[in-house]
PDB file of N, CA and C in Angstrom:
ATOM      1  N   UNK A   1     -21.001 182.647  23.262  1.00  0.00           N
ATOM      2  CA  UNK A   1     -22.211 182.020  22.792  1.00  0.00           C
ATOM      3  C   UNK A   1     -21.837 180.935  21.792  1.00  0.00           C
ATOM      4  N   UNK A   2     -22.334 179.570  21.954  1.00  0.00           N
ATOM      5  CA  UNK A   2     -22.047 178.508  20.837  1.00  0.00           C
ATOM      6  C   UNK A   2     -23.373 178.264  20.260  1.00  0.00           C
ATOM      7  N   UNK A   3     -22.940 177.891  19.425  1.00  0.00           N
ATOM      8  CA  UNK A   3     -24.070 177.486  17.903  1.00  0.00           C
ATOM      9  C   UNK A   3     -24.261 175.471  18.188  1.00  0.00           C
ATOM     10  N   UNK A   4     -25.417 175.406  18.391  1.00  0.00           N
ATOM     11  CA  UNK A   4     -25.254 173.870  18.355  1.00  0.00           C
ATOM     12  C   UNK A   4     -25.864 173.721  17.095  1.00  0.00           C
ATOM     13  N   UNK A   5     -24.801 172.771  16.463  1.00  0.00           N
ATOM     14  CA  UNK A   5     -25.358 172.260  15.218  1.00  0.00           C
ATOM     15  C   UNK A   5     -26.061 170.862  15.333  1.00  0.00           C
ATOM     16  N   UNK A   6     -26.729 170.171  14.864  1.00  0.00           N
ATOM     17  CA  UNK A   6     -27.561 169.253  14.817  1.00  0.00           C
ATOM     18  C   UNK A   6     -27.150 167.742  14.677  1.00  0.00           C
ATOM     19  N   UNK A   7     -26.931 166.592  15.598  1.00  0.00           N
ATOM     20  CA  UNK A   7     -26.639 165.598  15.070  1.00  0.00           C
ATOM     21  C   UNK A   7     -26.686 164.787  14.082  1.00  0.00           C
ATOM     22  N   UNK A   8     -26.058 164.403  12.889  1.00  0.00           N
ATOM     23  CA  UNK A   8     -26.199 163.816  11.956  1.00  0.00           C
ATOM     24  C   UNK A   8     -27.798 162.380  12.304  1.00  0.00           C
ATOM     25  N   UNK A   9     -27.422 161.975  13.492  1.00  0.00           N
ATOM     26  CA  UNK A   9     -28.680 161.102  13.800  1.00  0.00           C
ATOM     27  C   UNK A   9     -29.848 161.585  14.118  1.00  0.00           C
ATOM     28  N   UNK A  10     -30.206 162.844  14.491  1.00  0.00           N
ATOM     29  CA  UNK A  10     -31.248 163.422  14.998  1.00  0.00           C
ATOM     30  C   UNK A  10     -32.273 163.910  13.771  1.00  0.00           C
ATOM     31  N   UNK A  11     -33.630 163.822  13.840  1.00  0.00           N
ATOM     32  CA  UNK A  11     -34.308 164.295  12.517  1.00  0.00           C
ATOM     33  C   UNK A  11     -34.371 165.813  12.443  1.00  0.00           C
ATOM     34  N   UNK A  12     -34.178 166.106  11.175  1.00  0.00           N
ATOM     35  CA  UNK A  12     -34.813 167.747  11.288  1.00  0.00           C
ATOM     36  C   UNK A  12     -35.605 168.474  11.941  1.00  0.00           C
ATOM     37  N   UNK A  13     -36.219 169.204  11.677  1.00  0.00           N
ATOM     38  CA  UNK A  13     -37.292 169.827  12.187  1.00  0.00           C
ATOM     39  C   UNK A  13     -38.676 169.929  11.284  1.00  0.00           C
ATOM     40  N   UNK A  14     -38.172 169.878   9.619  1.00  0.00           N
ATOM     41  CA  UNK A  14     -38.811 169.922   8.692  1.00  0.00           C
ATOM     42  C   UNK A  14     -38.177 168.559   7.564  1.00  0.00           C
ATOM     43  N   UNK A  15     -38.845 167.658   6.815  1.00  0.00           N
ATOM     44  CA  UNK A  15     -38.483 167.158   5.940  1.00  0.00           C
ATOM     45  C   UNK A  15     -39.017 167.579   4.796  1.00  0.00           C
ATOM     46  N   UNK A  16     -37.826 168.298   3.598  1.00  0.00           N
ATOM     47  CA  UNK A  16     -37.900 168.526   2.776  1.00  0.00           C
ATOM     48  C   UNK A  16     -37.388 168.180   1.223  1.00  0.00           C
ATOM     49  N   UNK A  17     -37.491 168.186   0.091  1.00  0.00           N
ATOM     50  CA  UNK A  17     -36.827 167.442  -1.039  1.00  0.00           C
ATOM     51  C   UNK A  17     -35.662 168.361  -1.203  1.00  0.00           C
ATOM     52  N   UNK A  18     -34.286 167.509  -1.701  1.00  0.00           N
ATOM     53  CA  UNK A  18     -33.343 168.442  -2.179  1.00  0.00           C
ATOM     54  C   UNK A  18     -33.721 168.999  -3.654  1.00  0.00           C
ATOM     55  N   UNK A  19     -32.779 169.712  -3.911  1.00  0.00           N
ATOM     56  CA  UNK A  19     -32.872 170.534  -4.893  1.00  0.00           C
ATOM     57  C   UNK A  19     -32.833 169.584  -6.178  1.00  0.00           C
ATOM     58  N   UNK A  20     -31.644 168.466  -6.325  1.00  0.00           N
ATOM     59  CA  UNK A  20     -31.253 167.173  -7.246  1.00  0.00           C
ATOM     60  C   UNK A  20     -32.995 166.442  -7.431  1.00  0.00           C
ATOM     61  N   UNK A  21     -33.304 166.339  -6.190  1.00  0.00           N
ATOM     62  CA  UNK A  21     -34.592 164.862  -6.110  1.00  0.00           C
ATOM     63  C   UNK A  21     -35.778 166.021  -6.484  1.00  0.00           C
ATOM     64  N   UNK A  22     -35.860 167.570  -6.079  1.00  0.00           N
ATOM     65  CA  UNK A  22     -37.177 168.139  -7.396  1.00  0.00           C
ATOM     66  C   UNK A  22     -36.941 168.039  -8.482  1.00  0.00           C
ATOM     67  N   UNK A  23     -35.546 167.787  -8.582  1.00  0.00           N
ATOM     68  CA  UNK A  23     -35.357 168.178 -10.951  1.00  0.00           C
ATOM     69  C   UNK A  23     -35.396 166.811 -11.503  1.00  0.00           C
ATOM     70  N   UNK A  24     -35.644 165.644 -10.813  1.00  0.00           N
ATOM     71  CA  UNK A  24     -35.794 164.525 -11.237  1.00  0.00           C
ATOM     72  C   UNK A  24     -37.219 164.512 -11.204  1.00  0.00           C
ATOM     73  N   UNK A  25     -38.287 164.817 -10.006  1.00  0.00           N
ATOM     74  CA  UNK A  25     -39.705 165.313  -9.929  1.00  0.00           C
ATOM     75  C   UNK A  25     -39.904 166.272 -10.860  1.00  0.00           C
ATOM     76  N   UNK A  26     -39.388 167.353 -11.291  1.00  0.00           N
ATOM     77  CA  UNK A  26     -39.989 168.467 -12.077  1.00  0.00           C
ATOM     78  C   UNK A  26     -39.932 167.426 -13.529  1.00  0.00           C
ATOM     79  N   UNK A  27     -38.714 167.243 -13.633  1.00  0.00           N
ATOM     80  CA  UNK A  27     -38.467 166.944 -15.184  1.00  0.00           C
ATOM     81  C   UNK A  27     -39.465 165.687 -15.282  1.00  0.00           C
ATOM     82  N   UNK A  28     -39.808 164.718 -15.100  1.00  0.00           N
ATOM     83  CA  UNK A  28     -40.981 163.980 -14.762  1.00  0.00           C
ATOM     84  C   UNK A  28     -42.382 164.674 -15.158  1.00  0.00           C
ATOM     85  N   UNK A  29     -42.570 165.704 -14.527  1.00  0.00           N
ATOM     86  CA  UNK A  29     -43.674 166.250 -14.080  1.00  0.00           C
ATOM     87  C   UNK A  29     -44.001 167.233 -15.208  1.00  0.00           C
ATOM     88  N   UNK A  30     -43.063 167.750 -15.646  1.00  0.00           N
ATOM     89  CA  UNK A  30     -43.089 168.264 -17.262  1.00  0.00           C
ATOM     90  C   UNK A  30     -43.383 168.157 -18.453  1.00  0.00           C
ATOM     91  N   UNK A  31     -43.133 166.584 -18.254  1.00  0.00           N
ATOM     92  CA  UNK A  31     -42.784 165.693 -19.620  1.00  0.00           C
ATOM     93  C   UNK A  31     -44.615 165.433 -19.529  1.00  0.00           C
ATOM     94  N   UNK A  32     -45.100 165.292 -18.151  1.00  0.00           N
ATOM     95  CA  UNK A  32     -46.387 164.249 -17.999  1.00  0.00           C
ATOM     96  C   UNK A  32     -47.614 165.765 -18.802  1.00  0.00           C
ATOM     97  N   UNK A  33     -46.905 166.755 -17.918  1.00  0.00           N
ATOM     98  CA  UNK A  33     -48.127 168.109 -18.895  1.00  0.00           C
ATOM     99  C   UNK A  33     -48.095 168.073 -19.859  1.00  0.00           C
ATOM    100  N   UNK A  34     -46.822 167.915 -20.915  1.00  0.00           N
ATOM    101  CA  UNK A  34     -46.608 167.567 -22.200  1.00  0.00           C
ATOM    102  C   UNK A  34     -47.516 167.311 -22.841  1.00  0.00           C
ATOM    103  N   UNK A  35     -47.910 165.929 -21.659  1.00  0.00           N
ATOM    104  CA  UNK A  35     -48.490 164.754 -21.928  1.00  0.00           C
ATOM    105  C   UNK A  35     -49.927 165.070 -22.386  1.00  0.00           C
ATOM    106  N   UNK A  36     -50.403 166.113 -21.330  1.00  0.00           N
ATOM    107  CA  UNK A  36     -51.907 166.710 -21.322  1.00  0.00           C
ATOM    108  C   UNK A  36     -52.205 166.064 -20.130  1.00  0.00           C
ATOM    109  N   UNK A  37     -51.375 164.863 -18.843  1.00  0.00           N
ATOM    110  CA  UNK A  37     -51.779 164.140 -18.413  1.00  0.00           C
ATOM    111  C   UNK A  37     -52.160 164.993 -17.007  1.00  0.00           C
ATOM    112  N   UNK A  38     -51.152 165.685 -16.610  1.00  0.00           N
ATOM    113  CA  UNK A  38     -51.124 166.483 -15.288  1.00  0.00           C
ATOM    114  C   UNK A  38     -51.140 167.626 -15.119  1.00  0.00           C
ATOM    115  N   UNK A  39     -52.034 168.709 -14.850  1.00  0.00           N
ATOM    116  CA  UNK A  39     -51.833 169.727 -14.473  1.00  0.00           C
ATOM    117  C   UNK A  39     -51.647 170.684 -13.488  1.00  0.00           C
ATOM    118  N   UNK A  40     -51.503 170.260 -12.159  1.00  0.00           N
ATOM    119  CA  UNK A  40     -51.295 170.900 -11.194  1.00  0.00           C
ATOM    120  C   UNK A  40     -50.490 170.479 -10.052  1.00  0.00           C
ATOM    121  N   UNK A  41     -49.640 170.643  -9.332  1.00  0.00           N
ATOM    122  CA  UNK A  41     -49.201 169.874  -7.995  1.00  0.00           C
ATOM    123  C   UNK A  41     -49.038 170.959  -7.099  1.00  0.00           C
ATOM    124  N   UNK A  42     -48.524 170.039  -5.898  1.00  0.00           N
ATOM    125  CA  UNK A  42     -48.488 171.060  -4.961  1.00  0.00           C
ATOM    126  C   UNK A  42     -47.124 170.220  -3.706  1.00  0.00           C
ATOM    127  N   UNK A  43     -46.728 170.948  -2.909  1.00  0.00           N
ATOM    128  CA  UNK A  43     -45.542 170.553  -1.813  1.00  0.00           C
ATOM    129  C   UNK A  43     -45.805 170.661  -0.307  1.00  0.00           C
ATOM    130  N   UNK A  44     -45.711 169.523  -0.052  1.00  0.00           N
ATOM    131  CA  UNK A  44     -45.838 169.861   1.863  1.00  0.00           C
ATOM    132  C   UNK A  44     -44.419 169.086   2.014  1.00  0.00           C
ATOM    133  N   UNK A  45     -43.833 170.113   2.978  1.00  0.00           N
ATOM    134  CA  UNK A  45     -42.728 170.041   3.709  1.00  0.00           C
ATOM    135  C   UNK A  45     -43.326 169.724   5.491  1.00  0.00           C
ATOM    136  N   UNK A  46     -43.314 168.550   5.515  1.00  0.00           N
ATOM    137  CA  UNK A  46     -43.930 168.114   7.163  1.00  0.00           C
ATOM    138  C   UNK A  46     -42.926 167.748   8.163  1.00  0.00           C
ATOM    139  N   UNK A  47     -43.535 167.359   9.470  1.00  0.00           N
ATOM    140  CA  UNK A  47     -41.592 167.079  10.170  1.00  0.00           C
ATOM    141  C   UNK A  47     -41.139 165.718  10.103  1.00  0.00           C
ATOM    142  N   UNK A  48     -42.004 165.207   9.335  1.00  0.00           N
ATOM    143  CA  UNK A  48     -42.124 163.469   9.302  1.00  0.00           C
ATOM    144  C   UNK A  48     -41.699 163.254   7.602  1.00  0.00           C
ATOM    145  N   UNK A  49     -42.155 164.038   6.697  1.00  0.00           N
ATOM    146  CA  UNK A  49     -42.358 163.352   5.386  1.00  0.00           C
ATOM    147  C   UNK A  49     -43.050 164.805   4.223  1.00  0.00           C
ATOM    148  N   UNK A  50     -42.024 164.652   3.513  1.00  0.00           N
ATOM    149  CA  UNK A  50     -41.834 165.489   2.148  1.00  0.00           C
ATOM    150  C   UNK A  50     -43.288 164.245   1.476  1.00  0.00           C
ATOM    151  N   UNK A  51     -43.899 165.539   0.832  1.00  0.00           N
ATOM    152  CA  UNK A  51     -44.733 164.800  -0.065  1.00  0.00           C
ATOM    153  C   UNK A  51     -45.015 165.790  -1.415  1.00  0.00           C
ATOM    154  N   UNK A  52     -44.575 165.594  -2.693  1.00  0.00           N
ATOM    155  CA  UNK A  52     -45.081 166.172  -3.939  1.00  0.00           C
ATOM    156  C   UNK A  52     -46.137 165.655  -4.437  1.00  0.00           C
ATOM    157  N   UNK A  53     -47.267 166.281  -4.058  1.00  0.00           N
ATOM    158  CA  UNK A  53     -48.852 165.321  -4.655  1.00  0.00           C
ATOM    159  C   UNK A  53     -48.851 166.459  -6.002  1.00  0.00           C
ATOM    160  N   UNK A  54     -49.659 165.339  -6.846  1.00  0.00           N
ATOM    161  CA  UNK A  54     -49.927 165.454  -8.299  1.00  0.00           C
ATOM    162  C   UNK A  54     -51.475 165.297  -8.919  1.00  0.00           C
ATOM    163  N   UNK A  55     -51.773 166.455  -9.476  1.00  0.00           N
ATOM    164  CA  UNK A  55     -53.009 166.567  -9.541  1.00  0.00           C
ATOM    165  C   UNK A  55     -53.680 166.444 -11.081  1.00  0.00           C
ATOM    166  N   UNK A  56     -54.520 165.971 -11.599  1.00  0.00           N
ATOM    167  CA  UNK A  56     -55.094 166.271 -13.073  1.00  0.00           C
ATOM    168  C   UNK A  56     -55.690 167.563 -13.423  1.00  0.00           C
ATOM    169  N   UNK A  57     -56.241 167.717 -12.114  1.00  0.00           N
ATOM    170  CA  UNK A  57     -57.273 169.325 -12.156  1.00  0.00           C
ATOM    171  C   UNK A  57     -57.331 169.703 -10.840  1.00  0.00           C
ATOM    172  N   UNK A  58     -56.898 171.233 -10.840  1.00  0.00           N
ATOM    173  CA  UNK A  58     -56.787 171.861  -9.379  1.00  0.00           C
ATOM    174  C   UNK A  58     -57.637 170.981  -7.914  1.00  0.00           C
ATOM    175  N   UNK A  59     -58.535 171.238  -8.288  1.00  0.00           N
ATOM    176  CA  UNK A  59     -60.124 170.664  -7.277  1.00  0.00           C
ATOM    177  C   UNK A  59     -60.542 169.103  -6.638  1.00  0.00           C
ATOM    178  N   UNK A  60     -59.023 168.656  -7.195  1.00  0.00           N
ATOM    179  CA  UNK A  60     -59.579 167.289  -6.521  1.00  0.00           C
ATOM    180  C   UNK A  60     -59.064 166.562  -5.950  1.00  0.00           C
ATOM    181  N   UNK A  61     -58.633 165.174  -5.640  1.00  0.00           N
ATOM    182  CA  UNK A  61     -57.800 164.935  -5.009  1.00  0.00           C
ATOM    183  C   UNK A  61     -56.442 164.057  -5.441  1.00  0.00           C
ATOM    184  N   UNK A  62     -55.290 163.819  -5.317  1.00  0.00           N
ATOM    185  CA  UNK A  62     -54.058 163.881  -6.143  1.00  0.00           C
ATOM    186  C   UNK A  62     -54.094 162.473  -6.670  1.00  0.00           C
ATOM    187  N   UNK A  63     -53.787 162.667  -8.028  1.00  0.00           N
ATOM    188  CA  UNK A  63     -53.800 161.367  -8.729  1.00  0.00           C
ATOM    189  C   UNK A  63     -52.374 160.410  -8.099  1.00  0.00           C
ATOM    190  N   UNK A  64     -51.416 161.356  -8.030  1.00  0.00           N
ATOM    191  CA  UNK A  64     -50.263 160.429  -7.164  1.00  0.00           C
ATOM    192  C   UNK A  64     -49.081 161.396  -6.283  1.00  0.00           C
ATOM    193  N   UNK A  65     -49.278 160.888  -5.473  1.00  0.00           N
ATOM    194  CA  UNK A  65     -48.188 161.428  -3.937  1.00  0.00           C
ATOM    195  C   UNK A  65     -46.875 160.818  -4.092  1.00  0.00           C
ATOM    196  N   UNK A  66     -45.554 161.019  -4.494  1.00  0.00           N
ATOM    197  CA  UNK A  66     -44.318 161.187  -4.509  1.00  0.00           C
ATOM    198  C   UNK A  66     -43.963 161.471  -2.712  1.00  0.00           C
ATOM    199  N   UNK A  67     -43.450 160.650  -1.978  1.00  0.00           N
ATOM    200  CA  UNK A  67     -43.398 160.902  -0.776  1.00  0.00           C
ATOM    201  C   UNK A  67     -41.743 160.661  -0.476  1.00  0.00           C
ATOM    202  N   UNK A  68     -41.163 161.615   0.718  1.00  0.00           N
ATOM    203  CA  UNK A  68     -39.696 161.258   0.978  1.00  0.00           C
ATOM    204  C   UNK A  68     -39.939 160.717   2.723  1.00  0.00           C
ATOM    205  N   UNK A  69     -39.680 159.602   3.020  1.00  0.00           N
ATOM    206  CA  UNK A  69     -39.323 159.568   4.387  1.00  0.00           C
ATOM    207  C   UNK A  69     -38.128 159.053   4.734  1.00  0.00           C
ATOM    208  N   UNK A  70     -37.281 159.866   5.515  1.00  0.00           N
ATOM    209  CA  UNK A  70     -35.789 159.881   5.887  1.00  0.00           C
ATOM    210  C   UNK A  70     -36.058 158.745   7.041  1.00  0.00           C
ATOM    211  N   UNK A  71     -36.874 158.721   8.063  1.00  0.00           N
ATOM    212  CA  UNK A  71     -36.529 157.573   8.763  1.00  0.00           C
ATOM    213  C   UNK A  71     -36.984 156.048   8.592  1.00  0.00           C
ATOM    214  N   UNK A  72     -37.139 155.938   6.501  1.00  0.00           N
ATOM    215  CA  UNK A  72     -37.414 154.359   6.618  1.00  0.00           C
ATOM    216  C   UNK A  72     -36.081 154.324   5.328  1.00  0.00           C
ATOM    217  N   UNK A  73     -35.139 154.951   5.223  1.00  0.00           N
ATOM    218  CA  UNK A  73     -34.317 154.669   4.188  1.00  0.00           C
ATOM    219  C   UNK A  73     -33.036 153.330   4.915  1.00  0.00           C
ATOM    220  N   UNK A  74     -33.134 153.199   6.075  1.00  0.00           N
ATOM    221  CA  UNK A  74     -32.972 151.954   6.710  1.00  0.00           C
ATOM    222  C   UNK A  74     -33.689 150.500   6.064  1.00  0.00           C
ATOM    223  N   UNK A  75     -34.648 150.862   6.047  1.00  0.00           N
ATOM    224  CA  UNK A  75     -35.814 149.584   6.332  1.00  0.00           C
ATOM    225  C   UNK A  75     -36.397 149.285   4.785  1.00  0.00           C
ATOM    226  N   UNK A  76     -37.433 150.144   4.499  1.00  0.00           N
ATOM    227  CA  UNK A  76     -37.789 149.758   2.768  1.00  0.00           C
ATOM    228  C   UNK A  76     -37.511 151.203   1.882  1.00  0.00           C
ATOM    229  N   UNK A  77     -37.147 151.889   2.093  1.00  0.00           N
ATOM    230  CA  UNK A  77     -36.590 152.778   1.425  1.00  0.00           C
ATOM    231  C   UNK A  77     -37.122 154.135   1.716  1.00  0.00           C
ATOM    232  N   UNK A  78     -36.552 155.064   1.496  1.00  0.00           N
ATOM    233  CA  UNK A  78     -37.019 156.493   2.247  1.00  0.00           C
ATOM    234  C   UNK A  78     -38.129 157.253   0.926  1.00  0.00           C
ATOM    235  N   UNK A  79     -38.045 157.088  -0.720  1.00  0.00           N
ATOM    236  CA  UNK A  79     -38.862 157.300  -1.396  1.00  0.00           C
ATOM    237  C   UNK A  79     -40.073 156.067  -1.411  1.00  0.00           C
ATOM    238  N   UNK A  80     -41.536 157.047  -2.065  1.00  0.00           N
ATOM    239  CA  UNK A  80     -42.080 156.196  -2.560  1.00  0.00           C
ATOM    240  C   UNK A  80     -43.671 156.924  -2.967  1.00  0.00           C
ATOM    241  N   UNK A  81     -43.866 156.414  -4.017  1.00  0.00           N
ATOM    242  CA  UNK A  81     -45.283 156.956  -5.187  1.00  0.00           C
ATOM    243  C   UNK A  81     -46.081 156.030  -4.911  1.00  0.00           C
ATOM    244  N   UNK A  82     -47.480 156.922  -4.541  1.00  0.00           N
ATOM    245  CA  UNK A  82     -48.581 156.368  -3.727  1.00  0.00           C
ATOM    246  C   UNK A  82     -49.426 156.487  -4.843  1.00  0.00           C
ATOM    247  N   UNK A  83     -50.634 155.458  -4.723  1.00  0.00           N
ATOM    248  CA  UNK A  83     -51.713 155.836  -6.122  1.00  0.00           C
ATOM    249  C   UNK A  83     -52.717 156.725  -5.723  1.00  0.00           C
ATOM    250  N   UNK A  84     -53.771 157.196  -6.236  1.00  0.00           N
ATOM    251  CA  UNK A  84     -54.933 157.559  -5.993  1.00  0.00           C
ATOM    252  C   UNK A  84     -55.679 156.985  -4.492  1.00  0.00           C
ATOM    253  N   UNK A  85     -55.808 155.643  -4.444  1.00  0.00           N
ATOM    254  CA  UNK A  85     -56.214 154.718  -3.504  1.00  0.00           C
ATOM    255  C   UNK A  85     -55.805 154.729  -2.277  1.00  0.00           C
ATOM    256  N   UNK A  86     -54.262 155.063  -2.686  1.00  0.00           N
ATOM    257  CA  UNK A  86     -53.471 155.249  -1.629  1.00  0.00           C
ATOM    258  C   UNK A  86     -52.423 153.455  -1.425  1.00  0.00           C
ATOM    259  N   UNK A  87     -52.326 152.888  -2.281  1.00  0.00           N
ATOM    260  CA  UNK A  87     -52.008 151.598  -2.695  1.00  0.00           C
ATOM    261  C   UNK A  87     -50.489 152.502  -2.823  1.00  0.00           C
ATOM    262  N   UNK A  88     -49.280 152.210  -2.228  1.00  0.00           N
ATOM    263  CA  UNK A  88     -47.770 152.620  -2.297  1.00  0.00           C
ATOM    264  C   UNK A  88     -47.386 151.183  -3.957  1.00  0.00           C
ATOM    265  N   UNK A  89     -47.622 151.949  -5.018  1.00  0.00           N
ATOM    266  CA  UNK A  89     -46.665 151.443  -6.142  1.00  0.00           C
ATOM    267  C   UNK A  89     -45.402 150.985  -6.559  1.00  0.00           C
ATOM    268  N   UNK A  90     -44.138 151.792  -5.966  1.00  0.00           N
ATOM    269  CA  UNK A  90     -42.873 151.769  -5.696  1.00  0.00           C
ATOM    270  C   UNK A  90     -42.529 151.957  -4.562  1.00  0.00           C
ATOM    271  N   UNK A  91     -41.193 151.886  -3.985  1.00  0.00           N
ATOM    272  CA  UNK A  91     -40.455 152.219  -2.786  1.00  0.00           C
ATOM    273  C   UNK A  91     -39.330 151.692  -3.194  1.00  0.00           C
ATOM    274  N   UNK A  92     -38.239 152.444  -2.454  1.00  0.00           N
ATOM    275  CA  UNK A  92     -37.037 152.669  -2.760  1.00  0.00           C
ATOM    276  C   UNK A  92     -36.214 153.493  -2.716  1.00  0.00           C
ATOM    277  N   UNK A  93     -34.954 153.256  -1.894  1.00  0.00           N
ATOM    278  CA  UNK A  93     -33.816 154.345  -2.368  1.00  0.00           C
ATOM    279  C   UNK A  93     -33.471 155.061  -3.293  1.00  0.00           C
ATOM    280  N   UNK A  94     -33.500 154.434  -3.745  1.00  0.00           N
ATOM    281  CA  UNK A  94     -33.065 155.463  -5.095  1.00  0.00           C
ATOM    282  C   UNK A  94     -34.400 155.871  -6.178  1.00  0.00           C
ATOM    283  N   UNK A  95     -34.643 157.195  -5.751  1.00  0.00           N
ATOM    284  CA  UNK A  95     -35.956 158.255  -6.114  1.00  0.00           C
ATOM    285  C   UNK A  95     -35.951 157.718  -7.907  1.00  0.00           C
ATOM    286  N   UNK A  96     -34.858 158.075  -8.716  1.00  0.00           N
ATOM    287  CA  UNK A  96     -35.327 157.320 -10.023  1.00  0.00           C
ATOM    288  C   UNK A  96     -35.429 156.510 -10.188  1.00  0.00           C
ATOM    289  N   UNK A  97     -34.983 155.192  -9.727  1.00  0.00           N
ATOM    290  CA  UNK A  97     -35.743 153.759 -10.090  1.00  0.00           C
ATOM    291  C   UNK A  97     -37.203 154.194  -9.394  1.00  0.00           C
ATOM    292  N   UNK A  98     -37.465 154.929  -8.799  1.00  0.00           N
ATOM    293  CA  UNK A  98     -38.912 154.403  -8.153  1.00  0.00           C
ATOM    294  C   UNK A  98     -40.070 155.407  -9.109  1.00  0.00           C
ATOM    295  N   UNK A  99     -39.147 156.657  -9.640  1.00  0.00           N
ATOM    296  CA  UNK A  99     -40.094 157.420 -10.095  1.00  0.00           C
ATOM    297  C   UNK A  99     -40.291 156.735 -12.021  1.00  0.00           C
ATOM    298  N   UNK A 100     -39.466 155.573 -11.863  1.00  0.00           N
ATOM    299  CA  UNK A 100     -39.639 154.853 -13.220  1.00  0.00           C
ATOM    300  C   UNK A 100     -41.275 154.113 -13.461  1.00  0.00           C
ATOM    301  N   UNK A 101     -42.026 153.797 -12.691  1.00  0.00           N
ATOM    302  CA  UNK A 101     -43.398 153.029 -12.022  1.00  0.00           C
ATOM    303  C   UNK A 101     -44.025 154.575 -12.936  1.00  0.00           C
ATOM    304  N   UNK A 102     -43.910 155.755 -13.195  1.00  0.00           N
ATOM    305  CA  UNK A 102     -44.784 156.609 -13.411  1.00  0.00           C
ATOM    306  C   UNK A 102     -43.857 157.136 -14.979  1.00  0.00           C
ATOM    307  N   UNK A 103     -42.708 156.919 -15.087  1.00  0.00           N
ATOM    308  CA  UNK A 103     -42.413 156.878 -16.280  1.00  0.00           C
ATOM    309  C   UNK A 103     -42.962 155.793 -17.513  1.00  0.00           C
ATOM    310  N   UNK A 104     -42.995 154.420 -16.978  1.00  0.00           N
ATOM    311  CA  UNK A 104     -44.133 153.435 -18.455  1.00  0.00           C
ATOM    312  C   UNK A 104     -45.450 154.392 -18.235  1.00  0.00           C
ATOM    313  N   UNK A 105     -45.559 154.857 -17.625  1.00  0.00           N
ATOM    314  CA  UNK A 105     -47.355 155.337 -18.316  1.00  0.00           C
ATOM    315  C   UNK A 105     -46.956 156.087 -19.263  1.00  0.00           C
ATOM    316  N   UNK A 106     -46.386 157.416 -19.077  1.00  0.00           N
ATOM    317  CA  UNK A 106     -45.771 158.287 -20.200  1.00  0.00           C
ATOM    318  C   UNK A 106     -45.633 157.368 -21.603  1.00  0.00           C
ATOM    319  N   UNK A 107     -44.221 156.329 -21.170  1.00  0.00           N
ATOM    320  CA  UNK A 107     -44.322 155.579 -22.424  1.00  0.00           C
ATOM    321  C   UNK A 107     -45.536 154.636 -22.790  1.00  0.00           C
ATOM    322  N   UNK A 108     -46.659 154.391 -22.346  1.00  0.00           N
ATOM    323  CA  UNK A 108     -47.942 153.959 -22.765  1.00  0.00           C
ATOM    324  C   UNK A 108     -48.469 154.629 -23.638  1.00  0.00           C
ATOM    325  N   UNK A 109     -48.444 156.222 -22.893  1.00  0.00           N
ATOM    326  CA  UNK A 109     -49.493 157.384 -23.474  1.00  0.00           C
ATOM    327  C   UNK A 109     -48.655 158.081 -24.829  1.00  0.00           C
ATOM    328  N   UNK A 110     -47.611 158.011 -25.479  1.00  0.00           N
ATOM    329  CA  UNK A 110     -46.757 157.913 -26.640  1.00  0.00           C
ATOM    330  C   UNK A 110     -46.951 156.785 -27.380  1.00  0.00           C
ATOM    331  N   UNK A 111     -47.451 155.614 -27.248  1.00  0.00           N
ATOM    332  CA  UNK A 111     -47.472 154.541 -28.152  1.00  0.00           C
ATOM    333  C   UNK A 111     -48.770 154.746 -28.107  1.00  0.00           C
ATOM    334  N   UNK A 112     -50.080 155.553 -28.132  1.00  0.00           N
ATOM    335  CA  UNK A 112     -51.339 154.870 -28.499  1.00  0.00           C
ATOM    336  C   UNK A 112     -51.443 156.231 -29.591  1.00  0.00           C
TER     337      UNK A 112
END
């Protein structure tokens, strides 16, 4: 009996965040409760696209979506933080430059 393992080119079955790209999301996401700004999120692992949506209050709908898609890290980048509107803010490879777009608010909400 052989084990087929999965082509490096072929997509998963599930796209999910690594363990590195939640502690850059958590620690983010920590700092913002701190804040008083955020209190709730939640995780969908889909077969297309990781999404960490971010909520103010359980009941409504996410102030901002943190999204991973593996098949545009070719093209405009596989991260990217969506607004309320649904208006994409950042994009980019590299998850901390992009999760920086939600770091100046933090530093906004410290200077007033």
């Amino acid at each position: 009996m052989t084990i087929q393992t999965p082509s490096p080119f072929e997509a998963p079955a599930q796209v999910a965040f690594h363990r590195t790209e939640l502690a850059l999301i958590l620690g983010l996401y920590g700092r913002m409760v701190a804040a008083g700004e955020w209190r709730d999120y939640g995780i969908s692992n889909l077969r297309d696209i990781a999404v960490f949506s971010i909520f103010r209050r359980t009941a409504e709908n996410p102030l901002y979506r943190i999204e991973k898609h593996p098949r545009l890290r070719l093209r405009q980048g596989q991260y990217a933080v969506v607004g309320m509107d649904g208006q994409v803010l950042k994009r980019g490879n590299d998850l901390k430059s992009v999760l920086q777009v939600l770091e100046r608010k933090l530093i906004r909400l410290i200077e007033k």
